[in-house]
PDB file of N, CA and C in Angstrom:
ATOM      1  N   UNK A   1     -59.520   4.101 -19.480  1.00  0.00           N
ATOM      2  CA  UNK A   1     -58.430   4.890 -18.970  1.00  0.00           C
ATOM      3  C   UNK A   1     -57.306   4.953 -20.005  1.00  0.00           C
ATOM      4  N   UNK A   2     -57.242   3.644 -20.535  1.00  0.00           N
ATOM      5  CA  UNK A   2     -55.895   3.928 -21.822  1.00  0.00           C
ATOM      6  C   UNK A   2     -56.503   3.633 -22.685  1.00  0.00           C
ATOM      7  N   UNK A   3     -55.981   4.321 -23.917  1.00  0.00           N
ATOM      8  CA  UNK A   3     -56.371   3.708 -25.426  1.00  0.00           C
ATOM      9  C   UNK A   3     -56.359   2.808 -26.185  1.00  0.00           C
ATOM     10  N   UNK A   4     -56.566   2.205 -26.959  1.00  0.00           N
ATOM     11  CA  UNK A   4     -56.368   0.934 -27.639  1.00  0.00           C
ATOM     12  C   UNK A   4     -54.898   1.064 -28.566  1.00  0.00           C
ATOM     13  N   UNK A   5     -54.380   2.303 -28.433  1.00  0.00           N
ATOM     14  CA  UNK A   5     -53.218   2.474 -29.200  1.00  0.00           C
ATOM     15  C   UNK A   5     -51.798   2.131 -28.358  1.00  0.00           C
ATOM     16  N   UNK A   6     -52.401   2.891 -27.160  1.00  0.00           N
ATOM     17  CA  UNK A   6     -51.257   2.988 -26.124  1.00  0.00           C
ATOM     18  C   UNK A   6     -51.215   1.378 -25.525  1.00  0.00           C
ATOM     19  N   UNK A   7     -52.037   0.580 -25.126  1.00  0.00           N
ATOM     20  CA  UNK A   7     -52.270  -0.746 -25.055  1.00  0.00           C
ATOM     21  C   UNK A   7     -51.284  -1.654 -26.273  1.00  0.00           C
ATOM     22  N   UNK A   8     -51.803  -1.215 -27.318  1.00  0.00           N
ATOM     23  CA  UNK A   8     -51.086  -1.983 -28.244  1.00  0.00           C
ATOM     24  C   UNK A   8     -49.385  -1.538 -28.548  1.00  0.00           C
ATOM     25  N   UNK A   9     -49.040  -0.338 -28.446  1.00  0.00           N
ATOM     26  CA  UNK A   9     -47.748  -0.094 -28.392  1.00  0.00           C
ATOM     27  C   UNK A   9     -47.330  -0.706 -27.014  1.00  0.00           C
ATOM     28  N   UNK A  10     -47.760  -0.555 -26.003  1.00  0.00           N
ATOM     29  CA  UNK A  10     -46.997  -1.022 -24.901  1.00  0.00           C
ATOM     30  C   UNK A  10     -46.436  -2.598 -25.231  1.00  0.00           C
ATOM     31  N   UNK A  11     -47.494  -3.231 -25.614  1.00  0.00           N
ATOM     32  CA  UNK A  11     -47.570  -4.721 -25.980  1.00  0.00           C
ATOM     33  C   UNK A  11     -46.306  -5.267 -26.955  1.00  0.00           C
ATOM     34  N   UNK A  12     -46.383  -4.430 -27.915  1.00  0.00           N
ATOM     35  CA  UNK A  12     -44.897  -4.227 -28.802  1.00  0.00           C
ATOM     36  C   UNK A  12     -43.862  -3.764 -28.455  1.00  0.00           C
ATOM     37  N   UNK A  13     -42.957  -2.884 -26.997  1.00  0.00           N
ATOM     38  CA  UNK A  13     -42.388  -2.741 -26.236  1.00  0.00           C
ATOM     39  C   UNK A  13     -42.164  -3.990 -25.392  1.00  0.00           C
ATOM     40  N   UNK A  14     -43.225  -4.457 -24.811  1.00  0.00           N
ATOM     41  CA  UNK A  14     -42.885  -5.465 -24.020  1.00  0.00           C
ATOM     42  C   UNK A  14     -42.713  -6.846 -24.791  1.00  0.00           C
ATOM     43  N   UNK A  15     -42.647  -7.050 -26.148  1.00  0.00           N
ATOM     44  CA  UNK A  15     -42.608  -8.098 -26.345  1.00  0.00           C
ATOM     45  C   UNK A  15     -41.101  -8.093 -27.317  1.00  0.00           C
ATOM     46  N   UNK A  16     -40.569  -7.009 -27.849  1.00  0.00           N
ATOM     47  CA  UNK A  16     -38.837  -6.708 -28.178  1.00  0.00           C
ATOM     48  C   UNK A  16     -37.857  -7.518 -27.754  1.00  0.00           C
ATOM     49  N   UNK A  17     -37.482  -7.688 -28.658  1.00  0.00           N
ATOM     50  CA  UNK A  17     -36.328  -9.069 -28.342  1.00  0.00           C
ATOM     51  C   UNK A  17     -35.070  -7.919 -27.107  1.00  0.00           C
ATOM     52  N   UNK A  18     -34.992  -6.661 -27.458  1.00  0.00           N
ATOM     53  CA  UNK A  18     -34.351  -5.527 -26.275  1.00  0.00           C
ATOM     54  C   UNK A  18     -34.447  -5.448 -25.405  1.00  0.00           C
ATOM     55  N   UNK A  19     -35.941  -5.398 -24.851  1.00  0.00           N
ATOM     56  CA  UNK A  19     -36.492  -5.710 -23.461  1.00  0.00           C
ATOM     57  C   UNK A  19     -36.421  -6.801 -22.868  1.00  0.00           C
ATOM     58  N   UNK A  20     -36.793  -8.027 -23.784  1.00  0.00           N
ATOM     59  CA  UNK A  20     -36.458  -9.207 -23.127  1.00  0.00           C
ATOM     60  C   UNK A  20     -34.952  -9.756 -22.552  1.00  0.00           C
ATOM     61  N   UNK A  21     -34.367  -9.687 -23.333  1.00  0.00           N
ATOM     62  CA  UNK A  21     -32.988  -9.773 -23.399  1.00  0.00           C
ATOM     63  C   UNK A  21     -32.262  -9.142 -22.413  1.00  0.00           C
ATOM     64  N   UNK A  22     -32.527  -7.692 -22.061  1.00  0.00           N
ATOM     65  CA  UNK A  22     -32.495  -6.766 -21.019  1.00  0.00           C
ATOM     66  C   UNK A  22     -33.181  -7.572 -19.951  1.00  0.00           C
ATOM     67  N   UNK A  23     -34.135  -8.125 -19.475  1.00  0.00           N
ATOM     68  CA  UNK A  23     -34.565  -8.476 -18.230  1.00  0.00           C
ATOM     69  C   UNK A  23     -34.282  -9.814 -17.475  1.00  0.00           C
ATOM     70  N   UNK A  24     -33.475 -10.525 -18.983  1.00  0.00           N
ATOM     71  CA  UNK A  24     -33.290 -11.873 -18.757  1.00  0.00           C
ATOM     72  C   UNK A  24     -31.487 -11.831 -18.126  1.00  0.00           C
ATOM     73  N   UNK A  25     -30.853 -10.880 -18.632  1.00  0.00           N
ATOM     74  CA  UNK A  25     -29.698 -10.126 -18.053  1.00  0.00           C
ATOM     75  C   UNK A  25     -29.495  -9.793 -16.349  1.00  0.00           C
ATOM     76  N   UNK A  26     -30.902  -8.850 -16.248  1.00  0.00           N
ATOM     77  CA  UNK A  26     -30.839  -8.286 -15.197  1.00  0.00           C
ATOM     78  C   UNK A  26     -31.106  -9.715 -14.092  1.00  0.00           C
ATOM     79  N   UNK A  27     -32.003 -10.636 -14.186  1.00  0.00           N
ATOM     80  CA  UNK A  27     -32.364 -11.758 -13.679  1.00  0.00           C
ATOM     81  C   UNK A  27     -30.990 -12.632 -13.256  1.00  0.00           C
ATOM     82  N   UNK A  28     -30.412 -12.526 -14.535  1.00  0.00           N
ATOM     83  CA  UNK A  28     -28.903 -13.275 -14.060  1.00  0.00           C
ATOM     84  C   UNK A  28     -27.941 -12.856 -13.471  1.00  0.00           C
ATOM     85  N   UNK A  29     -27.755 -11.741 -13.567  1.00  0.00           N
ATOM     86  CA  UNK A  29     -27.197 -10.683 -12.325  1.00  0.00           C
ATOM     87  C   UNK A  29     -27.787 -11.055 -10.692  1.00  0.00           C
ATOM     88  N   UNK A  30     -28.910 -10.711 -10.913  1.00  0.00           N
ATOM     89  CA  UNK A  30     -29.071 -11.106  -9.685  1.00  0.00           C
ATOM     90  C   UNK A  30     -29.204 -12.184  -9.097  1.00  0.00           C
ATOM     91  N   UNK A  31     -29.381 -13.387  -9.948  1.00  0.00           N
ATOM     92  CA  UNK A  31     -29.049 -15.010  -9.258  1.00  0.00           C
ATOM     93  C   UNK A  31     -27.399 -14.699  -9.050  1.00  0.00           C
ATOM     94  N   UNK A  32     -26.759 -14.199  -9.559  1.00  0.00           N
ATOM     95  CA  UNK A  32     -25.308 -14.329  -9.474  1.00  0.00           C
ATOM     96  C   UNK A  32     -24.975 -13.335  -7.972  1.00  0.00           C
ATOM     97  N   UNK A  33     -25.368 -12.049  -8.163  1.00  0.00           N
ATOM     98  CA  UNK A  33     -24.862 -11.623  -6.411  1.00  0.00           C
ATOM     99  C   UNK A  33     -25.424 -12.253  -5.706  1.00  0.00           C
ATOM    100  N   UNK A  34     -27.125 -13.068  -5.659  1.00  0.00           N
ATOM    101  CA  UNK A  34     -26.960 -13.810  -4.269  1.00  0.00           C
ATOM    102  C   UNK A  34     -26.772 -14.978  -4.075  1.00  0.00           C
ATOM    103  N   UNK A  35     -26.064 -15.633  -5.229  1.00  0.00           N
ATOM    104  CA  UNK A  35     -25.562 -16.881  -4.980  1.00  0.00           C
ATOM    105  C   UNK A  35     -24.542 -17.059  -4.185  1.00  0.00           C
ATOM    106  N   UNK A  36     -23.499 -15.962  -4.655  1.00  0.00           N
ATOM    107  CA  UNK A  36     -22.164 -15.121  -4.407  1.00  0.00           C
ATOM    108  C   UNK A  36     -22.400 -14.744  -2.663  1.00  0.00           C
ATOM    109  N   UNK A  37     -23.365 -14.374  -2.633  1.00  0.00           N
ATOM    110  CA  UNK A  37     -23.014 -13.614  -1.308  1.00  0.00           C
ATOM    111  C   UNK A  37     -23.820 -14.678  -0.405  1.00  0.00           C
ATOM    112  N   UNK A  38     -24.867 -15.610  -0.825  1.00  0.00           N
ATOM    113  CA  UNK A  38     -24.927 -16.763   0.177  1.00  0.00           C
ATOM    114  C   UNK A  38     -23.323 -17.446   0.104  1.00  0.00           C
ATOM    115  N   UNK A  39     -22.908 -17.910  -0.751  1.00  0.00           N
ATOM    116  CA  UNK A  39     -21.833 -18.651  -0.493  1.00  0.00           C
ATOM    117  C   UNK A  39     -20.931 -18.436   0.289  1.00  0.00           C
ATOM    118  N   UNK A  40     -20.555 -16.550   0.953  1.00  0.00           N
ATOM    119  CA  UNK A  40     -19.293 -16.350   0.883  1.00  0.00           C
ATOM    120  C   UNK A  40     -19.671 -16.349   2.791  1.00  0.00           C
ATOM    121  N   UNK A  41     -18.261 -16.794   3.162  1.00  0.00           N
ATOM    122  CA  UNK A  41     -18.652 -16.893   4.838  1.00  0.00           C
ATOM    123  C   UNK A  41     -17.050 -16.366   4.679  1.00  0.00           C
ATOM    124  N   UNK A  42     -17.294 -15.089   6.214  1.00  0.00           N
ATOM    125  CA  UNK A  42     -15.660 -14.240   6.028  1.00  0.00           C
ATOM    126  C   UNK A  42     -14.726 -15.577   6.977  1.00  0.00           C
ATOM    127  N   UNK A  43     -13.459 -15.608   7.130  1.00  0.00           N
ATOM    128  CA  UNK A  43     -12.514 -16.133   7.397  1.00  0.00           C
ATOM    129  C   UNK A  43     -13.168 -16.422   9.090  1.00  0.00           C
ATOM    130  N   UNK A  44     -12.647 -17.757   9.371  1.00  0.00           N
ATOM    131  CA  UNK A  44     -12.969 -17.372  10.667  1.00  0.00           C
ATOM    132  C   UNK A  44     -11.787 -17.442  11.970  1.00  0.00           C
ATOM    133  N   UNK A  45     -11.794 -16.114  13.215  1.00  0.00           N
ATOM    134  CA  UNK A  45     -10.719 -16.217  14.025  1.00  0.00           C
ATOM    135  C   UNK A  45     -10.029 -16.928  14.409  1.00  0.00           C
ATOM    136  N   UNK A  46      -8.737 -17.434  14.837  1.00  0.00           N
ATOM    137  CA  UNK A  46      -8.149 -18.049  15.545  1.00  0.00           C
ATOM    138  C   UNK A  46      -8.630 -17.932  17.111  1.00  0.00           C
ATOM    139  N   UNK A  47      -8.590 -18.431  18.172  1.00  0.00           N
ATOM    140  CA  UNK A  47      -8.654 -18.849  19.154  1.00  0.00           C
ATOM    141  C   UNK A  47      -7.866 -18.293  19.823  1.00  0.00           C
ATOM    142  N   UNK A  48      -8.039 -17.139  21.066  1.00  0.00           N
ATOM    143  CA  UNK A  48      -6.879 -16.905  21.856  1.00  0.00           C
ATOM    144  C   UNK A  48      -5.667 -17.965  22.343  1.00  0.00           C
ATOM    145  N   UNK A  49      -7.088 -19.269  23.090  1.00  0.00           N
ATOM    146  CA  UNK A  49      -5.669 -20.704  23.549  1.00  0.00           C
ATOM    147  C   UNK A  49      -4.745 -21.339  21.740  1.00  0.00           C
ATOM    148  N   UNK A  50      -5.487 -21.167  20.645  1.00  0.00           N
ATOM    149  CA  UNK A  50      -4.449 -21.312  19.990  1.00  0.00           C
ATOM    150  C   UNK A  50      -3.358 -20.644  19.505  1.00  0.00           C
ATOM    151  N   UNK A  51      -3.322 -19.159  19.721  1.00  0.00           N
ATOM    152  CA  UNK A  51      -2.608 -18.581  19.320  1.00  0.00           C
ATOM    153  C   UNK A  51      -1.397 -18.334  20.999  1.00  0.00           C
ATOM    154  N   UNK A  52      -2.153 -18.659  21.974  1.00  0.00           N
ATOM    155  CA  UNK A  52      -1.037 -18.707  23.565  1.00  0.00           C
ATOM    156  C   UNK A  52      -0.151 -20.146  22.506  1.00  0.00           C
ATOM    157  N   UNK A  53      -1.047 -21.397  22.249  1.00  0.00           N
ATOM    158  CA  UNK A  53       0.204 -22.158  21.613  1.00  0.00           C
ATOM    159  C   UNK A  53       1.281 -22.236  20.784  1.00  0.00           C
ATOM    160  N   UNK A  54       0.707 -21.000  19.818  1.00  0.00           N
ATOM    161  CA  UNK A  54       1.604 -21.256  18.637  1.00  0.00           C
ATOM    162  C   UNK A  54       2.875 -20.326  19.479  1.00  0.00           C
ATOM    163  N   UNK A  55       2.407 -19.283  20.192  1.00  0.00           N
ATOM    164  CA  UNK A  55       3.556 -18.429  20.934  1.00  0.00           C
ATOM    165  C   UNK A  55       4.871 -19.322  21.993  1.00  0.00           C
ATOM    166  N   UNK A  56       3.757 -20.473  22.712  1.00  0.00           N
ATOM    167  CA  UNK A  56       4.738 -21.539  23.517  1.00  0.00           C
ATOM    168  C   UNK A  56       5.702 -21.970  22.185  1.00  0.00           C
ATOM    169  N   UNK A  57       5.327 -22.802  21.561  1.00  0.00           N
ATOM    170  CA  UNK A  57       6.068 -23.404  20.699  1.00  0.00           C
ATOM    171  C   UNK A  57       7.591 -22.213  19.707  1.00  0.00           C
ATOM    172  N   UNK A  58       6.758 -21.427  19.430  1.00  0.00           N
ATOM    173  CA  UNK A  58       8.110 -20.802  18.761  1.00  0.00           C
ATOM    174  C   UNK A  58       9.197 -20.252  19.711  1.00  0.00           C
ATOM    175  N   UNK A  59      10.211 -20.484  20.052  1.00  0.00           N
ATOM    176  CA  UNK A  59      11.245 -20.397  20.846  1.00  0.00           C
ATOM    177  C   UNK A  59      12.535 -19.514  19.971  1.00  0.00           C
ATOM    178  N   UNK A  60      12.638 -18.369  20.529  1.00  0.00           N
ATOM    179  CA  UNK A  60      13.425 -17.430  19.743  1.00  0.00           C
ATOM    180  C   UNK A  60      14.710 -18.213  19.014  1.00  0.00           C
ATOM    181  N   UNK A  61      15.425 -17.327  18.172  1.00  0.00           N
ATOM    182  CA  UNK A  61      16.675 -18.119  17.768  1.00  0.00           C
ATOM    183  C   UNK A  61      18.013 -17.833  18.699  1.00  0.00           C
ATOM    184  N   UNK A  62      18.954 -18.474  19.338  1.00  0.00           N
ATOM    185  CA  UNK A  62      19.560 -17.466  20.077  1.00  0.00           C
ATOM    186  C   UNK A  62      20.719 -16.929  19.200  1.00  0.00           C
ATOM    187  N   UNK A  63      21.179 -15.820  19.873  1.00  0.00           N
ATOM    188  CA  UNK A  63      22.212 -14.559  19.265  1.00  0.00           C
ATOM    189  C   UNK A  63      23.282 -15.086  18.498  1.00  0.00           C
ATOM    190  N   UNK A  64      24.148 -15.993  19.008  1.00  0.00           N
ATOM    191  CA  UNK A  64      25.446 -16.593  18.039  1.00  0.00           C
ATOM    192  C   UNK A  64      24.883 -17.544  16.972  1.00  0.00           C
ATOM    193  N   UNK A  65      23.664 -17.956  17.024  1.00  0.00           N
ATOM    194  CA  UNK A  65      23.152 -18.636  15.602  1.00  0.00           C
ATOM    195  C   UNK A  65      22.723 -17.208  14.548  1.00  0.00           C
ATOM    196  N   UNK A  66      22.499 -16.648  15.222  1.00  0.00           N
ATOM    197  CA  UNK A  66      22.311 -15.380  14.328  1.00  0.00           C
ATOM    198  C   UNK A  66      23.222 -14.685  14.019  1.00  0.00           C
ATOM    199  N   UNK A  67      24.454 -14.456  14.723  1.00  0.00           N
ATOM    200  CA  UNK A  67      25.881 -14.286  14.362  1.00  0.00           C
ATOM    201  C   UNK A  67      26.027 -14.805  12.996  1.00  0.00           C
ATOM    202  N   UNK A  68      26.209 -15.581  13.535  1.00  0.00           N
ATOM    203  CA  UNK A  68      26.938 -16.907  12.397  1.00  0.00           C
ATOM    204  C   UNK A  68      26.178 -16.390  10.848  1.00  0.00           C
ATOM    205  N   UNK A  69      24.741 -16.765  11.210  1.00  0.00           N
ATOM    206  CA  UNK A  69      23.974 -16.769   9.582  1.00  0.00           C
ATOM    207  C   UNK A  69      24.430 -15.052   8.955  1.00  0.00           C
ATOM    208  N   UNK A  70      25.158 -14.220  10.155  1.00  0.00           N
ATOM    209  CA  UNK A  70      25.239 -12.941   9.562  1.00  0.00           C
ATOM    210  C   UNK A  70      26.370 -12.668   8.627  1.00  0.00           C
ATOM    211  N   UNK A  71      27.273 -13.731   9.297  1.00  0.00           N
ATOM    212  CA  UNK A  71      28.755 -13.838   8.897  1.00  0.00           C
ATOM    213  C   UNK A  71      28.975 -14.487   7.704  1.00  0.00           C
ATOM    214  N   UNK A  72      28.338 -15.519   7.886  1.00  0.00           N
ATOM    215  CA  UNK A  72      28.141 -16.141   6.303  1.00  0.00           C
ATOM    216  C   UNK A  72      28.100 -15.697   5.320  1.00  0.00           C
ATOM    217  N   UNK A  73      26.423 -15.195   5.128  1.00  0.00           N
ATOM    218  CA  UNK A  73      26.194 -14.310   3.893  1.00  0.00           C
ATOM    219  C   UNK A  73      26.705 -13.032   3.391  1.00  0.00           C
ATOM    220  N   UNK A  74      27.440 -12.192   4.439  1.00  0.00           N
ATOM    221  CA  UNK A  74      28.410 -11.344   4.533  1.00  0.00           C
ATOM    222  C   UNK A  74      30.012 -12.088   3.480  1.00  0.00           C
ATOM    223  N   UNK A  75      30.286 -13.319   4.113  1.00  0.00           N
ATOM    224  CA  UNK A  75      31.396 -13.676   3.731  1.00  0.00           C
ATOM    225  C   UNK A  75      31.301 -14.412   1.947  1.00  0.00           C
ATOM    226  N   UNK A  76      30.093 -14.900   1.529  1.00  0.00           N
ATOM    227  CA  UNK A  76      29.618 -15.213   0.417  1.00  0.00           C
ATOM    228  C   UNK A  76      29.404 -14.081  -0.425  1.00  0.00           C
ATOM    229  N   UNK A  77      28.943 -12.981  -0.152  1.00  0.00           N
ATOM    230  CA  UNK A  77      28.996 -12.189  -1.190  1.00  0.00           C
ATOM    231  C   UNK A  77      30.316 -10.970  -0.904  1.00  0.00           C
ATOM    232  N   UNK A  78      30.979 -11.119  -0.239  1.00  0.00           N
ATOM    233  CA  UNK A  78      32.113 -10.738  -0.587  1.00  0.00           C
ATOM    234  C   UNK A  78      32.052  -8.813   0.370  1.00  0.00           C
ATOM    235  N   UNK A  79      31.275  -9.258   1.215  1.00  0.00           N
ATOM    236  CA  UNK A  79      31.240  -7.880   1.575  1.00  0.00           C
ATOM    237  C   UNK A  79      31.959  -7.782   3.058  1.00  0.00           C
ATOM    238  N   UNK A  80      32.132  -6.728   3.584  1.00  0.00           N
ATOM    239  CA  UNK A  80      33.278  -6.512   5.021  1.00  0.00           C
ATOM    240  C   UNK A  80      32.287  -5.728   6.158  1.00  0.00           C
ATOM    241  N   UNK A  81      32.284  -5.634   6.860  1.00  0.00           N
ATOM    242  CA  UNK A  81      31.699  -5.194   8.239  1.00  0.00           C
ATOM    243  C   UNK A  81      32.604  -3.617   8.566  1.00  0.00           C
ATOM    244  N   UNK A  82      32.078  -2.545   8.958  1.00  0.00           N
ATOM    245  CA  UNK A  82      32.459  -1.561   9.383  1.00  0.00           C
ATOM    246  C   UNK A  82      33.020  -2.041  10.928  1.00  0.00           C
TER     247      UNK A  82
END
């Protein structure tokens, strides 16, 4: 079916430091995406009951503490209120 020419050129194709080099490339590529993509696990959710806690716990600031911090930095850099 093939010739003894086409046999022997193929043989000299496949044995090119180009080809090799090329396949030994492509090989490491691909140990590398599925090393990469076994490794990678996405973030995982918070918990509705932990996030009802973190909501108990934070307790707004009330209004005249927020006054105040407004007045301050207002009065530090030198600026006036309409």
């Amino acid at each position: 079916m093939f010739t003894k020419e086409f046999l022997e050129v193929l043989k000299q194709i496949i044995k090119s430091w180009q080809v090799i080099a090329a396949a030994v490339a492509v090989l490491l590529y691909i140990n590398i995406v599925s090393y990469v993509s076994r490794s990678y696990h996405p973030p995982r959710r918070p918990r509705e009951k932990k996030i009802k806690m973190k909501a108990e716990k934070t307790e707004p600031v009330p209004d005249a503490v927020q006054e105040e911090d407004e007045s301050n930095s207002n009065d530090e850099l030198g600026l006036e209120e309409a």
